[in-house]
C-alpha atoms as a PDB file:
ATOM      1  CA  UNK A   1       7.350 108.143 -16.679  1.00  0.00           C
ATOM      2  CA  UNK A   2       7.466 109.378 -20.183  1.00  0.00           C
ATOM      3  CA  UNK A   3      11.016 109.651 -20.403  1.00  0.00           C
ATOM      4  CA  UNK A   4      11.622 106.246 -19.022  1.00  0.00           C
ATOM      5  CA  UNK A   5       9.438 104.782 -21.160  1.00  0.00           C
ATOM      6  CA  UNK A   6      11.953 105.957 -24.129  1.00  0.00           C
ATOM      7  CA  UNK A   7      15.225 106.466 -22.412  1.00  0.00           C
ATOM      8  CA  UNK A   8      17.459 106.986 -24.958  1.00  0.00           C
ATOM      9  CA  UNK A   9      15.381 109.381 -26.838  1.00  0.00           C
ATOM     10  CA  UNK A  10      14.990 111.472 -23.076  1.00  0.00           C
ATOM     11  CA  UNK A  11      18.428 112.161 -22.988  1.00  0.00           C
ATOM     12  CA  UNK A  12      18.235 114.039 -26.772  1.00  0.00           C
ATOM     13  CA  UNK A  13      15.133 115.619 -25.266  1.00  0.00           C
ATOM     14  CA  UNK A  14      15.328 119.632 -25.606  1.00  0.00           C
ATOM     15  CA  UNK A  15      13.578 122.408 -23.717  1.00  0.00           C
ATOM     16  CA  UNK A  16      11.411 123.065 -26.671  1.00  0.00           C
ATOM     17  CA  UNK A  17       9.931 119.776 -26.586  1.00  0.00           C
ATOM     18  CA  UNK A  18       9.813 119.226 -22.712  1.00  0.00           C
ATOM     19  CA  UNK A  19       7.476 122.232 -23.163  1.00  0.00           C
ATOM     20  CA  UNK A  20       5.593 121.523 -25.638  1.00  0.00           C
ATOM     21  CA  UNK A  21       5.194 118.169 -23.561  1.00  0.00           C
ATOM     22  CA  UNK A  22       3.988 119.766 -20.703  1.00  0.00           C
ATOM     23  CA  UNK A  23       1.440 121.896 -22.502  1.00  0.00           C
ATOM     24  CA  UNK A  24      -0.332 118.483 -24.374  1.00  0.00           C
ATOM     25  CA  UNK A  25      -0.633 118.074 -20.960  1.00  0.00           C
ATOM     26  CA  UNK A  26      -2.024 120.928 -19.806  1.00  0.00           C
ATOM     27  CA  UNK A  27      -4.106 120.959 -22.769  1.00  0.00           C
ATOM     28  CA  UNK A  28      -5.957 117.686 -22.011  1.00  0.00           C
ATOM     29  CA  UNK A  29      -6.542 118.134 -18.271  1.00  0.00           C
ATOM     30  CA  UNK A  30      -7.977 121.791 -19.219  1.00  0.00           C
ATOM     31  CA  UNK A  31     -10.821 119.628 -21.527  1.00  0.00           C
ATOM     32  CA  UNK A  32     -10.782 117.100 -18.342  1.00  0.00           C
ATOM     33  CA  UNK A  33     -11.475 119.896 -15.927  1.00  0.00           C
ATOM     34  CA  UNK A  34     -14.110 121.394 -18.120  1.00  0.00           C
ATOM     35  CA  UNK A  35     -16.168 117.901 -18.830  1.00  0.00           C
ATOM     36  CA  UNK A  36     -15.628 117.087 -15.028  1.00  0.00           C
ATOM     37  CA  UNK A  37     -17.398 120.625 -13.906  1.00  0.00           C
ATOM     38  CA  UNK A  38     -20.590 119.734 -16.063  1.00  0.00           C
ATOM     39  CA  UNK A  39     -21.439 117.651 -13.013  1.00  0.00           C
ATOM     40  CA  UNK A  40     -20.788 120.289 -10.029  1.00  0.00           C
ATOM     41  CA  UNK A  41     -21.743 123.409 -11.770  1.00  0.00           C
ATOM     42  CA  UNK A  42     -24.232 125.357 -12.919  1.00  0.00           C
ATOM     43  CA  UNK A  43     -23.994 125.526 -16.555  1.00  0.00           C
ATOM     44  CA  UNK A  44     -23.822 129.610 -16.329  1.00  0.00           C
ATOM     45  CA  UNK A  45     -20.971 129.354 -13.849  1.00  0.00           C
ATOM     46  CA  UNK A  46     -18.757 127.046 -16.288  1.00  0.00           C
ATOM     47  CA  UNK A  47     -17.097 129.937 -18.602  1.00  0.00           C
ATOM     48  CA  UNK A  48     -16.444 131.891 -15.783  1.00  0.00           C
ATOM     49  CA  UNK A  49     -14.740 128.840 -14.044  1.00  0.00           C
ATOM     50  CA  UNK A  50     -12.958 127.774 -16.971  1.00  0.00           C
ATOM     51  CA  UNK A  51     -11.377 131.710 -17.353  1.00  0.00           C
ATOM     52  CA  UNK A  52     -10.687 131.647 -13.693  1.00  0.00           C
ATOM     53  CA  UNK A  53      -8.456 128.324 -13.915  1.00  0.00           C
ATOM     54  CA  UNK A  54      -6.790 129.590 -17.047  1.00  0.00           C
ATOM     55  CA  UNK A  55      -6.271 132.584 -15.044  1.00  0.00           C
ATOM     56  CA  UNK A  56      -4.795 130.837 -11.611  1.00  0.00           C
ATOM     57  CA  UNK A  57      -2.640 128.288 -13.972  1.00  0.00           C
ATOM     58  CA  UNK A  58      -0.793 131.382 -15.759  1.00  0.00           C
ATOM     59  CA  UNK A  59      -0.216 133.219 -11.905  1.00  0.00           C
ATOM     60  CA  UNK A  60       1.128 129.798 -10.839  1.00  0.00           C
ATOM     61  CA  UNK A  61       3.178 129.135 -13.482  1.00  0.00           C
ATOM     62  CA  UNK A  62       4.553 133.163 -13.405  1.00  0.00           C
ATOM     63  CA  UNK A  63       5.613 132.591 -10.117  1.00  0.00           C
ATOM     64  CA  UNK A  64       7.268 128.788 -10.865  1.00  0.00           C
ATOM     65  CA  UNK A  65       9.583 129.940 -14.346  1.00  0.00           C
ATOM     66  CA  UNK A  66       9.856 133.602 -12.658  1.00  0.00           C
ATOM     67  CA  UNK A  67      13.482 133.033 -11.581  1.00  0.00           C
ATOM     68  CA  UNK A  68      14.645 130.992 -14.612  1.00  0.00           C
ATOM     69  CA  UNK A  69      13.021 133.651 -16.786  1.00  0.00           C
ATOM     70  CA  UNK A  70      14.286 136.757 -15.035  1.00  0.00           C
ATOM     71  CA  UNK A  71      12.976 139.811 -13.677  1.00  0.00           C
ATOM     72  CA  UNK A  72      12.692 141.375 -17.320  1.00  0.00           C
ATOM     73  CA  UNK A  73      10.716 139.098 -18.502  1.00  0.00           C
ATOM     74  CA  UNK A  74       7.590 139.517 -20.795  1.00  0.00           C
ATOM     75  CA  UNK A  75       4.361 138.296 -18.587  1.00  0.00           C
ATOM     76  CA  UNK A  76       1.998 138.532 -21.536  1.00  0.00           C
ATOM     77  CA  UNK A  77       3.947 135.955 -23.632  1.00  0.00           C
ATOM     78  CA  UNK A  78       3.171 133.354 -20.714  1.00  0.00           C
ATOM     79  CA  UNK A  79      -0.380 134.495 -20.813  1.00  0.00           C
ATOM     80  CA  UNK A  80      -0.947 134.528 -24.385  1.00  0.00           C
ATOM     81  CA  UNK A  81       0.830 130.552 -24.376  1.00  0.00           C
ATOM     82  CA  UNK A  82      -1.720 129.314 -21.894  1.00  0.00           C
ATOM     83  CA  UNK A  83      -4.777 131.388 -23.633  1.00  0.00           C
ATOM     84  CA  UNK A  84      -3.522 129.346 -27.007  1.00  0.00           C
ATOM     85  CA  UNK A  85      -2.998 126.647 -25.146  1.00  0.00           C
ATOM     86  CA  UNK A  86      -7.026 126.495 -23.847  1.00  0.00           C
ATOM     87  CA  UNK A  87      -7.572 127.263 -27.832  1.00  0.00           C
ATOM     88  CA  UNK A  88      -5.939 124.208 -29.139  1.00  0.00           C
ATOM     89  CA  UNK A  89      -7.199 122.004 -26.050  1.00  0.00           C
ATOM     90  CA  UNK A  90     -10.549 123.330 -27.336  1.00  0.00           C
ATOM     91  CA  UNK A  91      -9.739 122.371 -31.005  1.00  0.00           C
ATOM     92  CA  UNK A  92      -8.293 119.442 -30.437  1.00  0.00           C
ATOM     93  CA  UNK A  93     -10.201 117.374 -27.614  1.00  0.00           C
ATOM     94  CA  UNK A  94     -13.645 118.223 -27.664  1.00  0.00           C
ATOM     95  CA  UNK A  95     -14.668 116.452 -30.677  1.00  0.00           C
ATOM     96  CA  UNK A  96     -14.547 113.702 -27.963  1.00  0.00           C
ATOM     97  CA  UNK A  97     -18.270 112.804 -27.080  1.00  0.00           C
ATOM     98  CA  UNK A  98     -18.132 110.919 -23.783  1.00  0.00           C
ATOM     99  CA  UNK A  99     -19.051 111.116 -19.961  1.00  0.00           C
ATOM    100  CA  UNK A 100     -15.440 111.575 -18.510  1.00  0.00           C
ATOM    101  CA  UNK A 101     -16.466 109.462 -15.144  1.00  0.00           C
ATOM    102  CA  UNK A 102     -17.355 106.631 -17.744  1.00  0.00           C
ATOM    103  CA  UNK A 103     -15.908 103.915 -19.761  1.00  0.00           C
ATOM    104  CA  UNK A 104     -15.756 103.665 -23.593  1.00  0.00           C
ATOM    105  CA  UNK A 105     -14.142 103.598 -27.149  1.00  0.00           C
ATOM    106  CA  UNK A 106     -14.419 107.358 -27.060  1.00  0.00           C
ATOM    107  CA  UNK A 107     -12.536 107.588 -24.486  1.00  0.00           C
ATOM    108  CA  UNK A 108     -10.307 105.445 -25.134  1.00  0.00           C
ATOM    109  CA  UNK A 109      -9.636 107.169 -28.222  1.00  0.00           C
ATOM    110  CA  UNK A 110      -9.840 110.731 -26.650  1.00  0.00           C
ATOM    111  CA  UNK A 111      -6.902 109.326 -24.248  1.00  0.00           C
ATOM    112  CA  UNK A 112      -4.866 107.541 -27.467  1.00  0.00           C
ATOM    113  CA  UNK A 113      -4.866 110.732 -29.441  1.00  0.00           C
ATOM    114  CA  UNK A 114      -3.336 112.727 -26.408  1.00  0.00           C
ATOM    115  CA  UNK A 115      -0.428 109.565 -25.846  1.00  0.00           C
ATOM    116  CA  UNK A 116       0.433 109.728 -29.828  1.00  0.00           C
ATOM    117  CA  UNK A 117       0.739 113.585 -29.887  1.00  0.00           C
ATOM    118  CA  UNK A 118       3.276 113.327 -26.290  1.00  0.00           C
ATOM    119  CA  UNK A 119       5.387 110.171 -28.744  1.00  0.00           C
ATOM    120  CA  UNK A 120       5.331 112.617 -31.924  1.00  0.00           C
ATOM    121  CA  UNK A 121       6.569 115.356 -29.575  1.00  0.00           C
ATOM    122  CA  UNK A 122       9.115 113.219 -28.235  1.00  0.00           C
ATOM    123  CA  UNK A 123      10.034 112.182 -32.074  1.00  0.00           C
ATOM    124  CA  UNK A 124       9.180 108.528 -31.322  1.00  0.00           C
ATOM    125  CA  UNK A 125       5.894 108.331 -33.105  1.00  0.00           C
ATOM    126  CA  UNK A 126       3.948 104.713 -32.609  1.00  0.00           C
ATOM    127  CA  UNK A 127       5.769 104.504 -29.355  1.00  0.00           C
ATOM    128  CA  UNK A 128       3.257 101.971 -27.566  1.00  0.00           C
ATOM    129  CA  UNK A 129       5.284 102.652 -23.871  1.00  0.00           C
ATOM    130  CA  UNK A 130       5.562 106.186 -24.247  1.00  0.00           C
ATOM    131  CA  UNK A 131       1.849 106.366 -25.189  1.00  0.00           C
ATOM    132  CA  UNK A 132       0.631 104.036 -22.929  1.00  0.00           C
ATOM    133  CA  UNK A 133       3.076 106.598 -20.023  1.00  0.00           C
ATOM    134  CA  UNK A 134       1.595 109.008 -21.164  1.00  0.00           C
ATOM    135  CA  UNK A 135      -1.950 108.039 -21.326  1.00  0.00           C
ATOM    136  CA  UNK A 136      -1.654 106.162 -17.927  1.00  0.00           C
ATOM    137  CA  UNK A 137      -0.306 109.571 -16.188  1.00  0.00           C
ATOM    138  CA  UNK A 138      -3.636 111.765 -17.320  1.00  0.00           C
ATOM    139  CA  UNK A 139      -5.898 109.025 -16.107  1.00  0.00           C
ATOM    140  CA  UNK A 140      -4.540 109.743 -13.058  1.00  0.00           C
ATOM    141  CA  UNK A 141      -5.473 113.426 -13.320  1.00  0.00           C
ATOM    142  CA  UNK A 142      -9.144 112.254 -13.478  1.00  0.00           C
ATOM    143  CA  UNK A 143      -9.793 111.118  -9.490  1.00  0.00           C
ATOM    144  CA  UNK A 144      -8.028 113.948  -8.263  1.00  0.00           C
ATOM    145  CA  UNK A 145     -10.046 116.491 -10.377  1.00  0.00           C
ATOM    146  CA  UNK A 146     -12.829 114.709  -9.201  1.00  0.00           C
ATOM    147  CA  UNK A 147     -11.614 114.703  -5.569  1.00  0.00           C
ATOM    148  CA  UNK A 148     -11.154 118.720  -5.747  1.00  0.00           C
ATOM    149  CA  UNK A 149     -14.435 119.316  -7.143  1.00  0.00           C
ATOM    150  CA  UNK A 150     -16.310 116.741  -4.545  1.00  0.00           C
ATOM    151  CA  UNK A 151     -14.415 117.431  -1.082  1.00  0.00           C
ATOM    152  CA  UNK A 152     -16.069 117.189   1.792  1.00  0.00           C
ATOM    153  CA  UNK A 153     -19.271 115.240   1.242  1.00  0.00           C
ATOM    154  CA  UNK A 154     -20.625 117.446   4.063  1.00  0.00           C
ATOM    155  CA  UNK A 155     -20.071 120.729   2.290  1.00  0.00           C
ATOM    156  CA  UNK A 156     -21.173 119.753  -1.467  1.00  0.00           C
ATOM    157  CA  UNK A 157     -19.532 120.084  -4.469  1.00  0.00           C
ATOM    158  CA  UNK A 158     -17.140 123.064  -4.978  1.00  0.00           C
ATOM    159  CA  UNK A 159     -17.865 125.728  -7.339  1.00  0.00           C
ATOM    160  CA  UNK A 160     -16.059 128.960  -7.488  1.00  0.00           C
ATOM    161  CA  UNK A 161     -13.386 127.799  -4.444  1.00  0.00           C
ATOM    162  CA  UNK A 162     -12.273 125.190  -6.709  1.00  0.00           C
ATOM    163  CA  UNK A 163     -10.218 127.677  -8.505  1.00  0.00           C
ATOM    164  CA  UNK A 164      -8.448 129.147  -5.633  1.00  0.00           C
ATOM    165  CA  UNK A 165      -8.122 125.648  -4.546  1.00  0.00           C
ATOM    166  CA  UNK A 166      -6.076 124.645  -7.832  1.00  0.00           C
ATOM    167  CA  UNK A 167      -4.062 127.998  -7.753  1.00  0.00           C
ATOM    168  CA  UNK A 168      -3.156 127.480  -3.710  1.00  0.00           C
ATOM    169  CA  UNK A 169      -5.186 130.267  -2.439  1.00  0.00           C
ATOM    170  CA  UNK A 170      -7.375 129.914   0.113  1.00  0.00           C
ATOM    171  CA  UNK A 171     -12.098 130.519  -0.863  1.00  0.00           C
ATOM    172  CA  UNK A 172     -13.053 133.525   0.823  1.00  0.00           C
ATOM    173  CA  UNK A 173     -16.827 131.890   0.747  1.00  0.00           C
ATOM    174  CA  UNK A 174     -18.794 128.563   1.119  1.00  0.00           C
ATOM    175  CA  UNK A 175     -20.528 127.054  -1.102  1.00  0.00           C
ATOM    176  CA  UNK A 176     -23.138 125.959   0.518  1.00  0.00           C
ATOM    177  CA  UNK A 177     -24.649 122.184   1.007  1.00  0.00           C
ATOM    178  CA  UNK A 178     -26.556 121.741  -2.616  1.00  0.00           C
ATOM    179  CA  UNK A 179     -25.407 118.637  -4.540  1.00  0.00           C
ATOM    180  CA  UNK A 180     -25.646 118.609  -8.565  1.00  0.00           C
ATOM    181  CA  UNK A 181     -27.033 114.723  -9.582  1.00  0.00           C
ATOM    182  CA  UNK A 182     -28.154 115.528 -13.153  1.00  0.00           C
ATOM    183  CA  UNK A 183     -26.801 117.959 -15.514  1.00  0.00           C
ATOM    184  CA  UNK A 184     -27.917 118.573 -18.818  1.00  0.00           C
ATOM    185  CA  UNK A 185     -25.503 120.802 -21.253  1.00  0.00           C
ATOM    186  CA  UNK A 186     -25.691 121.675 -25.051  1.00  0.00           C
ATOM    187  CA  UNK A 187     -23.077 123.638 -26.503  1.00  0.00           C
ATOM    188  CA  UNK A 188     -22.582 125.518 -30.184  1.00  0.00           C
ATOM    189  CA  UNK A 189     -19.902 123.851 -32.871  1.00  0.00           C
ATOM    190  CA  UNK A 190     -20.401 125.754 -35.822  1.00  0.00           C
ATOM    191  CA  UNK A 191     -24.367 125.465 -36.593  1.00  0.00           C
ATOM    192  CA  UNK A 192     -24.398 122.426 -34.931  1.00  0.00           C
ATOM    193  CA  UNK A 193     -25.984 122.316 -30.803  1.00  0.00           C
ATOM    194  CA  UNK A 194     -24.472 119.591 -29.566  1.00  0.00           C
ATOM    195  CA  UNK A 195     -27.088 118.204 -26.563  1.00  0.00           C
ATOM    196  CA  UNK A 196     -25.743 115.897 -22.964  1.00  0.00           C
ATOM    197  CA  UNK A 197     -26.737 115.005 -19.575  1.00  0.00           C
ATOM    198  CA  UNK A 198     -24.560 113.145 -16.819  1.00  0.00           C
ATOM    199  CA  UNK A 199     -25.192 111.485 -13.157  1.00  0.00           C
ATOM    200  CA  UNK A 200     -22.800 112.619 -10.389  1.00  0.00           C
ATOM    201  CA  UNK A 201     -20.572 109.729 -10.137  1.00  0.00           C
ATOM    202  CA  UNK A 202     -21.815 108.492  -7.003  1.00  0.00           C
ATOM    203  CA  UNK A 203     -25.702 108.749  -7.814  1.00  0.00           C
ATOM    204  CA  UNK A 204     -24.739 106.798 -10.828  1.00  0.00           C
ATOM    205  CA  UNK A 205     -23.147 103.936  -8.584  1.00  0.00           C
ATOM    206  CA  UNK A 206     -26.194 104.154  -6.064  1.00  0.00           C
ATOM    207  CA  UNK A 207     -28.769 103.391  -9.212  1.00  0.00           C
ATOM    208  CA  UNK A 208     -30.777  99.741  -9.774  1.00  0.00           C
ATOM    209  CA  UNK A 209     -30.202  98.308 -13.434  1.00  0.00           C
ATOM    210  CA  UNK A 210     -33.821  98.837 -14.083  1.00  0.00           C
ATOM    211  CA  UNK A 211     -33.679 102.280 -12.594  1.00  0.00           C
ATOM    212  CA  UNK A 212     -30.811 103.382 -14.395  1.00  0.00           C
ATOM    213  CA  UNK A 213     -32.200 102.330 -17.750  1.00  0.00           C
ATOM    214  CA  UNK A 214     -35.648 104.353 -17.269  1.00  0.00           C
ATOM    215  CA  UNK A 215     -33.530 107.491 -15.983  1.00  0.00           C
ATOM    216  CA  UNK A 216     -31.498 106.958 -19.304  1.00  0.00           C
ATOM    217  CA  UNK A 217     -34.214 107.162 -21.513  1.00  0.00           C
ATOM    218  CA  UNK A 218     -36.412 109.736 -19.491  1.00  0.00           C
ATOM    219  CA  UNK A 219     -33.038 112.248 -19.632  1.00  0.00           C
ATOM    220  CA  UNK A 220     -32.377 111.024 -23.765  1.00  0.00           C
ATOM    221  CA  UNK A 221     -35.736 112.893 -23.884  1.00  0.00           C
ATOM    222  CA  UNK A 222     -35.338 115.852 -21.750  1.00  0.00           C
ATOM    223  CA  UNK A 223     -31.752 116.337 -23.804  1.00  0.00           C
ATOM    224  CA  UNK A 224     -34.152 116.195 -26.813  1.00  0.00           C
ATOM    225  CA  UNK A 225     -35.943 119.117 -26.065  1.00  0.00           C
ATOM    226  CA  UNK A 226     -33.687 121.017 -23.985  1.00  0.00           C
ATOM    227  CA  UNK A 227     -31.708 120.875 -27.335  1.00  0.00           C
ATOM    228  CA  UNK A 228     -33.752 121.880 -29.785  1.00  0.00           C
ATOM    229  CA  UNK A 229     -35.290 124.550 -27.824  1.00  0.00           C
ATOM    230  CA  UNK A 230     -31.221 125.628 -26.801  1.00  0.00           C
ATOM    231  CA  UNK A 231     -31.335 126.131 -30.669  1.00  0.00           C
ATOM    232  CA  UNK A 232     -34.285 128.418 -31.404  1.00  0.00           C
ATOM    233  CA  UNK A 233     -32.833 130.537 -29.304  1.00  0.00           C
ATOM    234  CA  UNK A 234     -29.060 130.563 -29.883  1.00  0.00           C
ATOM    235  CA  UNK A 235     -29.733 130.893 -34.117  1.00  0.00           C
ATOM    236  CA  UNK A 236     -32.595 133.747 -33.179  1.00  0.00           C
ATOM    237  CA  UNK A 237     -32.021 136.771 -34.272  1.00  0.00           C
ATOM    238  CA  UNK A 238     -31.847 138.350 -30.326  1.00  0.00           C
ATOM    239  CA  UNK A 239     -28.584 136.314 -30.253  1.00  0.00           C
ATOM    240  CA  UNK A 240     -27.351 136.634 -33.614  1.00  0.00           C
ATOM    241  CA  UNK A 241     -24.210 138.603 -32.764  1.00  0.00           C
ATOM    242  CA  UNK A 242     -23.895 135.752 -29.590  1.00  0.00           C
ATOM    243  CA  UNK A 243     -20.860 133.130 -29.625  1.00  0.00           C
ATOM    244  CA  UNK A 244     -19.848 130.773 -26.964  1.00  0.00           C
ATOM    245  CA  UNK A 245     -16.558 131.152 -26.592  1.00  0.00           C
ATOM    246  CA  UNK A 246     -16.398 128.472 -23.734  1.00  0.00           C
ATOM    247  CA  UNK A 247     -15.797 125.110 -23.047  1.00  0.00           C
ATOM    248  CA  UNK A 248     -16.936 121.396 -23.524  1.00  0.00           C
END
């Protein structure tokens, strides 16, 4: 869809860029797949996920480029793309405050930014078709992502299968029947604790007006002080040599 959007500019296209394509890609639906798991996993289990999809995507792609590249070639530059690749997604998308199942100017912007960086790749900056291709192709990503992670209403959310799911291979345990409706996250930037909470999608939907709006401002105040308590102890000095590394 990108390259139809700008025809003429697809057929001057070159590997380099067609990569370099595909990893914005990749680089957004990493930060989609990381905001989306705030709402199905435990907020301990969400490095470890986010390592383990990093991991699957480089074994999948390995196998994929494997007979273009050649038996000879190096595995660890592949790895060390994709592990920069999480980096810049990091970097570049979190900034992005904004409940990925809602709708806002955040994300609208969150979605612009990654639809002007696919036109400047292409070399047709201010491109509104290629943007808007672009843009309209990882909105897609967002109801599948959410479909992976929800399933079977039956068996609950996924958690650790949802990473063999993504790389093709098949859980080797069940997750139980526990559903995740709230989730409240904070996260380090610097010496900054950034505080949020989320609804599971369809709790959200199944909410009164009136109900919604006390729920909003009982969870503004549980942020509050999950936050600032988060913060005592990440700037102690028990976790002074501590970093997370991790994700949105």
């Amino acid at each position: 869809m990108v390259k139809r959007s700008a025809p003429d500019d697809a057929l001057k296209l070159k590997k380099k860029q067609e990569w370099s394509i595909y990893l914005e890609f990749l680089k957004v639906m990493f930060n989609l797949a990381d905001r989306l798991s705030a709402f199905h996993l435990p907020i301990q289990e969400q490095p470890l996920f986010m390592d383990s999809l990093e991991d699957a995507i480089t074994h999948q792609l390995k196998a994929v480029l494997e007979p273009a590249l050649g038996p000879d070639s190096d595995e660890m530059e592949l790895v060390i793309t994709i592990a920069n690749a999480t980096a810049e997604s990091r970097r570049d998308y979190e900034r992005f405050r904004f409940v990925v199942t809602d709708e806002d100017k955040v994300k609208q912007e969150f979605f612009r930014l990654f639809g002007e960086r696919v036109a400047q790749i292409l070399h047709t900056p201010g491109n509104g078709a290629v943007v808007a291709a672009a843009t309209l192709c990882v909105g897609a990503v967002i109801p599948a992502m959410k479909a992976l992670f929800e399933r079977v209403p039956s068996q609950g959310p996924v958690s650790s299968t949802t990473t063999s799911q993504l790389s093709g291979q098949q859980p080797d345990r069940a997750t139980g029947n526990e559903i995740k409706l709230v989730s409240v996250m904070s996260t380090v930037e610097g010496e900054q604790v950034d505080t949020r909470w989320g609804l599971h999608p369809r709790f959200s939907q199944d909410l009164k007006p009136e109900e919604a709006r006390e729920l909003t401002r009982l969870m503004n105040r549980i942020a509050h002080i999950l936050g600032e308590r988060y913060a005592a102890v990440a700037f102690s000095e028990d976790w002074a040599t501590w970093h997370q590394t991790g994700h949105a």
